[in-house]
Protein backbone atom coordinates (compact mmCIF):
# COMPACT_ATOMS: atom_id res chain seq x y z
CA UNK A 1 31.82 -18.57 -45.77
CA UNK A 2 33.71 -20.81 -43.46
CA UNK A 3 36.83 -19.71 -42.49
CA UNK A 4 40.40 -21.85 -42.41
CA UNK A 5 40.94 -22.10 -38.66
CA UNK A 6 36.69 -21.65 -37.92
CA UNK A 7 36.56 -24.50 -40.59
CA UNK A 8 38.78 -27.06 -38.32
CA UNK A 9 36.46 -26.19 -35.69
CA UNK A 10 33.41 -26.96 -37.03
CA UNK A 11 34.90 -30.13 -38.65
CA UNK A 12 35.67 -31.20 -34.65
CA UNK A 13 32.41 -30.58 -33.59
CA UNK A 14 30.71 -32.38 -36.33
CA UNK A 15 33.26 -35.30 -36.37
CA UNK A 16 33.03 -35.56 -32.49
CA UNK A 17 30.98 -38.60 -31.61
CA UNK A 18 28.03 -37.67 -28.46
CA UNK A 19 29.54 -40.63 -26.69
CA UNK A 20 33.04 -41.05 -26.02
CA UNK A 21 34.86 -44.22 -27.86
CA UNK A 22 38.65 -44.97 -27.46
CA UNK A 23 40.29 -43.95 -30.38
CA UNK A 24 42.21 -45.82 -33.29
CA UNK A 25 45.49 -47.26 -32.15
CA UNK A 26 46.24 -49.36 -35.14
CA UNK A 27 46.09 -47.13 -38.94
CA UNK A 28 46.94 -48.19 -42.18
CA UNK A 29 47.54 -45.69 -44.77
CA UNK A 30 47.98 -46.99 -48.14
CA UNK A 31 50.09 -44.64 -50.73
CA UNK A 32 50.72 -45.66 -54.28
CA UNK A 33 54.40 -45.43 -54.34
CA UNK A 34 57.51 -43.65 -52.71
CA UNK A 35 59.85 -42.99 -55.34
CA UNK A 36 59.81 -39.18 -55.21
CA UNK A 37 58.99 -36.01 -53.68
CA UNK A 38 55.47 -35.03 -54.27
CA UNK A 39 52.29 -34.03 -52.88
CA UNK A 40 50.64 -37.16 -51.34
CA UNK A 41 53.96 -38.64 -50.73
CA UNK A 42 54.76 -36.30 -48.39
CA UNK A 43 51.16 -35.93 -46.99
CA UNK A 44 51.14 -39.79 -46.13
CA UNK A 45 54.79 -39.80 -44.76
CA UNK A 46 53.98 -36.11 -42.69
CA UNK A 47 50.38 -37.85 -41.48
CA UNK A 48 51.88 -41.12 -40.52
CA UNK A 49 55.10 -39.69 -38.14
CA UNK A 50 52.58 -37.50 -36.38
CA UNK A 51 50.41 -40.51 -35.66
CA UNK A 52 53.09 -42.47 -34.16
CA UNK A 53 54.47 -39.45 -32.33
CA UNK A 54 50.68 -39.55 -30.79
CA UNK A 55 51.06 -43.23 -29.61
CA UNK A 56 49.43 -44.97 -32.40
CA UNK A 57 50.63 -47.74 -34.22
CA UNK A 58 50.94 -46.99 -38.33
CA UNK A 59 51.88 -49.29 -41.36
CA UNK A 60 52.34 -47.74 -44.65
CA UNK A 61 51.19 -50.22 -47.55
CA UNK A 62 53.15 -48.87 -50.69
CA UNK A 63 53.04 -51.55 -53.81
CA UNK A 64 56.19 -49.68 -55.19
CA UNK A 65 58.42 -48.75 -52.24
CA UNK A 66 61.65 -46.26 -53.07
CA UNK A 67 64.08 -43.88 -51.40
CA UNK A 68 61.19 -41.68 -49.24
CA UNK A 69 60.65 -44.68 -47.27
CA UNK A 70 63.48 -43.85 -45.75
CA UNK A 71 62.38 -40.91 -44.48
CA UNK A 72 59.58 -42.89 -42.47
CA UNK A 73 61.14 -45.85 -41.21
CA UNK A 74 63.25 -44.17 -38.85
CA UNK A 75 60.32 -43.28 -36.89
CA UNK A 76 59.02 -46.67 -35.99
CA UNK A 77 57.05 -46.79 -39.10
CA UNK A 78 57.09 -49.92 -41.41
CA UNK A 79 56.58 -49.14 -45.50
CA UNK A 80 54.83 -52.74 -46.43
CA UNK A 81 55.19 -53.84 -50.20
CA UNK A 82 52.76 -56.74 -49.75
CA UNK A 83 49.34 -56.52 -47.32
CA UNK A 84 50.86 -59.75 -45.83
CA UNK A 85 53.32 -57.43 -44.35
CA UNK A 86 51.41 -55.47 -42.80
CA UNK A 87 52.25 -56.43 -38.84
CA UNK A 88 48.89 -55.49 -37.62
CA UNK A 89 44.91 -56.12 -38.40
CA UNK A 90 44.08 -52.01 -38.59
CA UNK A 91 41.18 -50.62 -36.94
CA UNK A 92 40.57 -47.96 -40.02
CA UNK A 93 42.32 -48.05 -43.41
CA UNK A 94 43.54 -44.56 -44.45
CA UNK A 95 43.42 -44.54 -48.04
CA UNK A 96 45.40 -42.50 -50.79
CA UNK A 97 45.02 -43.78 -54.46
CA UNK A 98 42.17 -45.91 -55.13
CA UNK A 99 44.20 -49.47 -56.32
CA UNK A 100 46.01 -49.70 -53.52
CA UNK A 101 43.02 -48.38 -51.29
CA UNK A 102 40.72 -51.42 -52.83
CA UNK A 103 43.44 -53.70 -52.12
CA UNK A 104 43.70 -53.10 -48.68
CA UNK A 105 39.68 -53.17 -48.65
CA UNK A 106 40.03 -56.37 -49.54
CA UNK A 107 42.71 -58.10 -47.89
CA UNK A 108 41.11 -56.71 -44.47
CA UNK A 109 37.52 -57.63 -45.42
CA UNK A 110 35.45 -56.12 -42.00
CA UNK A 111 37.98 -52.54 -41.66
CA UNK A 112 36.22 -49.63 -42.39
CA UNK A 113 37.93 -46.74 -44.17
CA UNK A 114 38.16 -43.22 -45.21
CA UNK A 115 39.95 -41.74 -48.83
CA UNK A 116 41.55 -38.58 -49.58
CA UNK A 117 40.98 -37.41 -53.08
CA UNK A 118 44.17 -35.20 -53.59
CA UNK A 119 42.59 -33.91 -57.40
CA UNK A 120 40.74 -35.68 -60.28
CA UNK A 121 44.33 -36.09 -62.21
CA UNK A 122 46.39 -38.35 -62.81
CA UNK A 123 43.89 -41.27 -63.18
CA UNK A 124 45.84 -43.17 -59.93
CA UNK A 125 44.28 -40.54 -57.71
CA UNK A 126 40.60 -41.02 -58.73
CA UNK A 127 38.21 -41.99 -55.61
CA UNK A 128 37.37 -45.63 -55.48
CA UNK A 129 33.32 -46.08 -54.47
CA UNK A 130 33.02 -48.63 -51.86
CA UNK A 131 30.59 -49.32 -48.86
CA UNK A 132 33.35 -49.37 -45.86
CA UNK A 133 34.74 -46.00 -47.32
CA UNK A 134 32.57 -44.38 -44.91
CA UNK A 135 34.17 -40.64 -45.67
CA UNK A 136 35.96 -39.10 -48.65
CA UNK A 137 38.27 -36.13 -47.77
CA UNK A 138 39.36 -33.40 -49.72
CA UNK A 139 41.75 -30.50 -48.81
CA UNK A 140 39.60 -27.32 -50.17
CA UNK A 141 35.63 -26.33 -50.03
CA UNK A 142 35.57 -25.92 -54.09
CA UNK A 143 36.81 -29.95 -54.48
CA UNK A 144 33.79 -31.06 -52.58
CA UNK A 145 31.03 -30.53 -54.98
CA UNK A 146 33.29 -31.75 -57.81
CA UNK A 147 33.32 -35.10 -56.05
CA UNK A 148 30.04 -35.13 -55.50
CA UNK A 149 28.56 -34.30 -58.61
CA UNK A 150 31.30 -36.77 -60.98
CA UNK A 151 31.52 -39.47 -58.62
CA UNK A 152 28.25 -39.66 -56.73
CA UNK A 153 29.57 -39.34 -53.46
CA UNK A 154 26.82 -38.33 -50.88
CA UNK A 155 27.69 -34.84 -50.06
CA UNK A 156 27.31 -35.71 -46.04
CA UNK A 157 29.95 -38.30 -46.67
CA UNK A 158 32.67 -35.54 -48.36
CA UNK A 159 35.00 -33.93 -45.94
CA UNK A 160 37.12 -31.07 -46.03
CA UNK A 161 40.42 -31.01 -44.06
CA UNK A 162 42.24 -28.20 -45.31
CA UNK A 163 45.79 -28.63 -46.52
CA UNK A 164 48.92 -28.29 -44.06
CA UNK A 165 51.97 -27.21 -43.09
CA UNK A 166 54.77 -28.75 -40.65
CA UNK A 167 56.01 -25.97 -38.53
CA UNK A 168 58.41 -27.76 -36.97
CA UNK A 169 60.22 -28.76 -40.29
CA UNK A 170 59.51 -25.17 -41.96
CA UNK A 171 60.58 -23.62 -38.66
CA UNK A 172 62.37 -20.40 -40.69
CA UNK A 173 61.08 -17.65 -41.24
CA UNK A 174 63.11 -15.28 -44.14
CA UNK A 175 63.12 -11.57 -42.82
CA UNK A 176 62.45 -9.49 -45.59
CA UNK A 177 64.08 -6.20 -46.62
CA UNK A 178 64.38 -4.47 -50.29
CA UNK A 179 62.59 -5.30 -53.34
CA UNK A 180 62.23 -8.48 -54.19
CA UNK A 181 65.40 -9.40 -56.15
CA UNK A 182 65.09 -14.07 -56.15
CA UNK A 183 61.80 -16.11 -57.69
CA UNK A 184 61.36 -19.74 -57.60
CA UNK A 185 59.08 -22.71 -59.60
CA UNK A 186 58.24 -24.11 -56.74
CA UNK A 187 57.17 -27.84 -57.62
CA UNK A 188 54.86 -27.40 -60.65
CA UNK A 189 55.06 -28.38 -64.25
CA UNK A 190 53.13 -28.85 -67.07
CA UNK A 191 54.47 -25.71 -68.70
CA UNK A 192 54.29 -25.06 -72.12
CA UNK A 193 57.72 -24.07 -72.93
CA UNK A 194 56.81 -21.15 -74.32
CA UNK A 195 54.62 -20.14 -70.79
CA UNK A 196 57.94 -20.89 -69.35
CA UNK A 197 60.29 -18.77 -71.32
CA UNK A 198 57.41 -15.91 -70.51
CA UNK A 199 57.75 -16.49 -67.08
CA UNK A 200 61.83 -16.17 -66.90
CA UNK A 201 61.17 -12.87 -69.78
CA UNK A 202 58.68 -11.40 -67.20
CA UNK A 203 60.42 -11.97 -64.01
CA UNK A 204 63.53 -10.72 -65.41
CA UNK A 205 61.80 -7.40 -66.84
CA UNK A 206 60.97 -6.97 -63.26
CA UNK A 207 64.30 -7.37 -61.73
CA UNK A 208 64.24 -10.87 -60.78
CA UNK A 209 66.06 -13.50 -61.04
CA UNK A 210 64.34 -17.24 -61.44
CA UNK A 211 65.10 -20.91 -60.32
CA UNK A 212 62.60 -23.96 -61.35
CA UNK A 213 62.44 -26.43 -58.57
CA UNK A 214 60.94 -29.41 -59.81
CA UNK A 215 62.03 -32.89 -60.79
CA UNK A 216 60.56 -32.15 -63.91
CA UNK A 217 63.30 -29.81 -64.67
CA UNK A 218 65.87 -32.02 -63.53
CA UNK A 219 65.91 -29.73 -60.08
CA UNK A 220 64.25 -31.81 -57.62
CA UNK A 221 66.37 -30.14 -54.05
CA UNK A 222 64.08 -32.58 -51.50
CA UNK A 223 64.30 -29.92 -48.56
CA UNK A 224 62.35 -27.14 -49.04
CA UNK A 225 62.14 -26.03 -45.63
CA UNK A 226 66.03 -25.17 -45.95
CA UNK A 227 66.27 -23.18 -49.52
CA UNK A 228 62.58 -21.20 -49.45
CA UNK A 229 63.41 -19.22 -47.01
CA UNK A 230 65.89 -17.81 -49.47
CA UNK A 231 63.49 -16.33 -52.09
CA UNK A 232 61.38 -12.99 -52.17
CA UNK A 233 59.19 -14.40 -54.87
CA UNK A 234 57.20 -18.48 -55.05
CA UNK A 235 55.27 -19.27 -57.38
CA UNK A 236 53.69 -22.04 -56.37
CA UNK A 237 49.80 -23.83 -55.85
CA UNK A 238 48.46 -26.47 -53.04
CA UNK A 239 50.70 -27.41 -50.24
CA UNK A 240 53.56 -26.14 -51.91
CA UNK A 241 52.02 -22.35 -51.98
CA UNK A 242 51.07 -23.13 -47.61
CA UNK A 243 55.08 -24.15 -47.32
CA UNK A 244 56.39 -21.29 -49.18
CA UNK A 245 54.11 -18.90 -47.65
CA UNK A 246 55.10 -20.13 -43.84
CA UNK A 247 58.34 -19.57 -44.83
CA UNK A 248 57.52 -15.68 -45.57
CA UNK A 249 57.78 -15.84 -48.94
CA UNK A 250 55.38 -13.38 -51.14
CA UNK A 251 53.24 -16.20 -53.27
CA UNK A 252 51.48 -15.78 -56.58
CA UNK A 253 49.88 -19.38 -57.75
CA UNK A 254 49.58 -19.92 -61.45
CA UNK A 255 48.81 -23.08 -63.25
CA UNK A 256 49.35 -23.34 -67.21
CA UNK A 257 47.83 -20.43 -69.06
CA UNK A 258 46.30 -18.78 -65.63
CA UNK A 259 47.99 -16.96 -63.04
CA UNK A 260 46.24 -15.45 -59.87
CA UNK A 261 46.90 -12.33 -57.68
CA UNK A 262 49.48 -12.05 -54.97
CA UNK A 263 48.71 -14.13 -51.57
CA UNK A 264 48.12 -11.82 -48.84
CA UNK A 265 45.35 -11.45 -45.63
CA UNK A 266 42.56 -10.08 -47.93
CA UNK A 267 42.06 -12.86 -50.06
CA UNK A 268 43.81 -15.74 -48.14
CA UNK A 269 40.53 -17.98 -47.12
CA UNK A 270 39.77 -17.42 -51.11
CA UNK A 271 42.75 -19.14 -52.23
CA UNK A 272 42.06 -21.55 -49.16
CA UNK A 273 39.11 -22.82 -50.06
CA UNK A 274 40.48 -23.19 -53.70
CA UNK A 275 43.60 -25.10 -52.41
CA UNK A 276 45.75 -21.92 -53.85
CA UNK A 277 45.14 -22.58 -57.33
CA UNK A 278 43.93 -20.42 -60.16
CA UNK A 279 41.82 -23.01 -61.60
CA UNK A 280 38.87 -22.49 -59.58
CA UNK A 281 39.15 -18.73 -60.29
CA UNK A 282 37.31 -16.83 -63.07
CA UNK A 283 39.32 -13.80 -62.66
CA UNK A 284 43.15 -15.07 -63.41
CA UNK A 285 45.20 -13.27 -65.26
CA UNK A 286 47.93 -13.57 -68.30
CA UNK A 287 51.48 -14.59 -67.12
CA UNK A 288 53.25 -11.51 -68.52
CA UNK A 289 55.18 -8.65 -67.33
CA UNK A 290 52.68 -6.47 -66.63
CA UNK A 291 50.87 -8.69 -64.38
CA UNK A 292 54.01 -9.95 -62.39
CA UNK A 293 54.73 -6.02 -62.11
CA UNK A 294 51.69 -5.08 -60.26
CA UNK A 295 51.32 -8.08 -58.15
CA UNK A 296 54.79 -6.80 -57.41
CA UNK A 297 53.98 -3.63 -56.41
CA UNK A 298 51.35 -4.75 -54.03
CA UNK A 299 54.68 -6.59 -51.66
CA UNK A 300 55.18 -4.93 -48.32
CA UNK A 301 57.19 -6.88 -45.36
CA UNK A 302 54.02 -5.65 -43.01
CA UNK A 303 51.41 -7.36 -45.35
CA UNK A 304 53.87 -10.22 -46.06
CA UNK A 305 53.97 -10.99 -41.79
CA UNK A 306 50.80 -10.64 -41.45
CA UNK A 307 49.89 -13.25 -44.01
CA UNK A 308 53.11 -15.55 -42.94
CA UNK A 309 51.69 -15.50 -39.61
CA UNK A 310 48.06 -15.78 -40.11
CA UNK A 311 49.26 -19.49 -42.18
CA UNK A 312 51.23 -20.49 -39.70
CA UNK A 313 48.27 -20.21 -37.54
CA UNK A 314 45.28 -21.29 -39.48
CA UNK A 315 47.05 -23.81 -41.24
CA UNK A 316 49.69 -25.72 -38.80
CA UNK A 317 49.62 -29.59 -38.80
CA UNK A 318 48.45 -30.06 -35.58
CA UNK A 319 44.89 -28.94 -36.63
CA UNK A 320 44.29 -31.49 -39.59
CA UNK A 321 46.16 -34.39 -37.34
CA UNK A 322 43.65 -33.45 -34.86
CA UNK A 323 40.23 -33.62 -37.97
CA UNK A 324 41.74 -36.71 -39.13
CA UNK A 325 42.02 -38.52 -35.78
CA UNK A 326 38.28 -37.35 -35.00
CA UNK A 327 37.05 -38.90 -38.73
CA UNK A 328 38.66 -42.13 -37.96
CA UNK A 329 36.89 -42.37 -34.15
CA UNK A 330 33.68 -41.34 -36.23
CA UNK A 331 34.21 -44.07 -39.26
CA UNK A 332 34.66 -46.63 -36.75
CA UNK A 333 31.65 -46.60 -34.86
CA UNK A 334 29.69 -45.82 -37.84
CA UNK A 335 27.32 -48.87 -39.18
CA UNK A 336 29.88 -49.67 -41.53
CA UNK A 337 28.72 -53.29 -43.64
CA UNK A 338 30.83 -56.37 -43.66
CA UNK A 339 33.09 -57.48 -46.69
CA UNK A 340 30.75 -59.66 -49.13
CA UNK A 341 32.43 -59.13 -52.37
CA UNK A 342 30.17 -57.57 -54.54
CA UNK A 343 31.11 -54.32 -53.91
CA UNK A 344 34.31 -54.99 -55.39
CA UNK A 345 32.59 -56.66 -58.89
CA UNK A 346 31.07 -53.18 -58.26
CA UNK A 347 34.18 -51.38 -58.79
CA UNK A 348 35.53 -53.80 -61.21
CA UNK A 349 32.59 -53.52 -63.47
CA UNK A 350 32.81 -49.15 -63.48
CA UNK A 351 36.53 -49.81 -64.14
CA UNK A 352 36.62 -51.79 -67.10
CA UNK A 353 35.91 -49.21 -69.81
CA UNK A 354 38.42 -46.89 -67.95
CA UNK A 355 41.04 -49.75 -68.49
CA UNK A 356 40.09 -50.34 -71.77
CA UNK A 357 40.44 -46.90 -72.97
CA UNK A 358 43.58 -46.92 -71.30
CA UNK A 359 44.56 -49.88 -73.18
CA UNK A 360 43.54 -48.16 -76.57
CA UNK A 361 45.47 -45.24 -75.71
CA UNK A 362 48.61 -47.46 -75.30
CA UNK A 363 48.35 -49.36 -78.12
CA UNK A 364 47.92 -46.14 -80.49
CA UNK A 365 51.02 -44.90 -78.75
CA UNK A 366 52.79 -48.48 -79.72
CA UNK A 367 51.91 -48.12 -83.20
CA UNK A 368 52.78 -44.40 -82.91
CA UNK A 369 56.33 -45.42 -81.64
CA UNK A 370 57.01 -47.45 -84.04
CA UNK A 371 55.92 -45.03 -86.68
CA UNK A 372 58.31 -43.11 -85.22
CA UNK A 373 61.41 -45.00 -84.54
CA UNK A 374 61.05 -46.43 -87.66
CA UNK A 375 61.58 -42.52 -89.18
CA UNK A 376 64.27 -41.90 -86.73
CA UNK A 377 66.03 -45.08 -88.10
CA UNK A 378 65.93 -43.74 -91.83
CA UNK A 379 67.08 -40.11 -90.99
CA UNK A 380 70.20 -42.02 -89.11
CA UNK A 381 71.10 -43.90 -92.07
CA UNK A 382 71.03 -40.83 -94.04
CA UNK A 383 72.98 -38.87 -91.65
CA UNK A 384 75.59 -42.15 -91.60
CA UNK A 385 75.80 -41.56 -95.44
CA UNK A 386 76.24 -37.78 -95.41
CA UNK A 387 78.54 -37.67 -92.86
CA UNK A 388 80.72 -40.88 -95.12
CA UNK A 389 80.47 -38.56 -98.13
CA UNK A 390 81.79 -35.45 -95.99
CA UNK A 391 84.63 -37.66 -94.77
CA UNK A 392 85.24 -38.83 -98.83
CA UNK A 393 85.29 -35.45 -99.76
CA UNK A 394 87.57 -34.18 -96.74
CA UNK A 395 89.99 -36.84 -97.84
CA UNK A 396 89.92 -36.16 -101.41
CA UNK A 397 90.22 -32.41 -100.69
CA UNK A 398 93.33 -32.83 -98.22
CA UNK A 399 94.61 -35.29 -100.96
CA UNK A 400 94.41 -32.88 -103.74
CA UNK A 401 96.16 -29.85 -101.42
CA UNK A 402 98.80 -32.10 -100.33
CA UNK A 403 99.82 -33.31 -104.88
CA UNK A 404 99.70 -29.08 -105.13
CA UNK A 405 101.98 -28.31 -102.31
CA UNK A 406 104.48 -30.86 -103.88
């Protein structure tokens, strides 16, 4: 099996082109919206400052625009809400959600393009099939045959560029010392409630003491790089599992109803190549107290260096900055075909029933909703009326004491 940092280098060598081309200097990365912290927004934001720090020129086209652009305009960047912004043709359209990716396919009709297919959920995230998408990336080995198999994809058009971590923004490492005493959420939700309360039951059999950090539970603390460091315990998948384990955190990913063994050198290329989630194993366990206490007793500080270090190796920035700049030299002097149009009635067509079920879904809801407020509406009036005959009866009471007293 491939190997995280062998990976990278085998990616190079089959991205690298026989004969040498100049390289992309103008790169459009499209990116659905940036309202919040999450995943892709950071990967596009992360992606695009590293580009320009490497001399290229980099537009972000972002139909719904919001307080991370911010974060990226500082550096030279411009966050387009309209393709008419955009202040350059691109040589190679990065793209990240597929309506915003086809839009951009269209507006610059002869630029070739690559996608990266973050997961099959939510909908916004599926990968668009076009002709000038010469390359569809994913970030682990088990997401590859997933997109070949549901969406067709030729399997020497899927590449894997593992996921990342910036070591100059997660520059701290914690030092550890004692048993584990703080646990974090670490961006995830989707939680039954009752998975949660199990969760704060088991960590707090085993002596620790848990924080969700998540918009989801109104908790969103935007630097990570600045509060991880202060936690024994993450639990956390994806990119957020690579930050908290460069930060020297011990990391156990769990998803709803699964949660996987501790993160250490043994089984790290394992939870690689599964984007450090627990879906993709057979072997999870049950979130319960048990389970968190012998992933607990497997903590060391010598195991939990050697595994910080090994991520901050194998997994550092630099090296997927590097794959992607090689894929876009590689999609460009590929035999990409011009803009005609029909591939886009293409896409249109194998999007219609997805919109229409959509559409059903909504509606149902509409009717539901009004099912519902309409219930909500009588069990107000009733309160109304039981709280006017408290207030009659409260009066008539206090009227009745006060004719005794006299």
């Amino acid at each position: 099996m491939i190997r995280s940092k062998a990976l990278y280098q085998r990616i190079l060598e089959w991205l690298r082109p026989a004969s040498a081309q100049p390289r992309p200097q103008r790169i459009l990365i499209t990116q659905r919206e940036l309202k919040n912290f999450g995943g892709s927004e950071l990967f596009a934001i992360e992606i695009a400052r590293a580009l320009k720090s490497l001399g290229r020129e980099v537009a972000i086209y972002c139909p719904s625009p919001g307080k991370l652009s911010n974060i990226v305009t500082p550096s030279g960047i411009p966050v387009c809400e309209t393709l008419d912004a955009v202040p350059f043709r691109p040589d190679i359209i990065h793209g990240q959600h597929h309506l915003p990716t086809m839009a951009a396919l269209a507006h610059f009709p002869d630029v070739p393009a690559i996608y990266c297919w973050h997961g099959a959920r939510p909908w916004v995230e599926q990968s668009p099939v076009h002709p000038r998408i010469r390359y569809h990336v994913v970030t682990s080995i088990r997401m590859g045959p997933r997109l070949s198999t549901e969406f067709g994809m030729p399997s020497d058009r899927v590449v894997t560029i593992p996921n990342f971590v910036d070591l100059q923004r997660f520059s701290r490492v914690r030092k550890v010392s004692g048993a584990p005493t703080r646990a974090v959420l670490y961006g995830q939700a989707g939680f039954h409630p009752g998975e949660l309360a199990q969760l704060e039951r088991s960590c707090a059999e085993n002596g620790l003491a848990l924080d969700k950090v998540c918009p989801a539970y109104g908790n969103p603390r935007p630097r990570p790089e600045y509060f991880l460091p202060d936690y024994d315990v993450a639990f956390a998948i994806g990119r957020c599992a690579i930050e908290a384990l460069a930060c020297g955190c011990a990391v156990m990913p769990i998803v709803p109803q699964l949660a996987g063994a501790l993160v250490t050198t043994q089984n790290l290329d394992d939870w690689a190549d599964s984007n450090f989630s627990p879906r993709y194993f057979t072997s999870a366990d049950v979130m319960d107290s048990k389970w968190l206490a012998g992933e607990l007793a497997r903590i060391t500080p010598e195991a939990l260096h050697a595994v910080t270090q090994s991520v901050r190796t194998r997994h550092a920035m630099e090296h997927a900055v590097a794959a992607f700049m090689e894929l876009y030299e590689r999609t460009i002097i590929a035999d990409a075909p011009r803009g005609s149009g029909a591939e886009f009635a293409h896409y249109l067509g194998q999007m219609a029933p997805q919109m229409d079920a959509m559409w059903g879904e909504l509606e149902c809801r509409k009717v539901e909703d009004i099912e519902a407020q309409t219930k909500i509406r009588a069990l107000e009036q009733k309160n109304d009326e039981a709280n006017q005959r408290i207030q009659r009866l409260t009066d008539r009471l206090l009227s009745e004491g006060k004719n005794t007293s006299d």
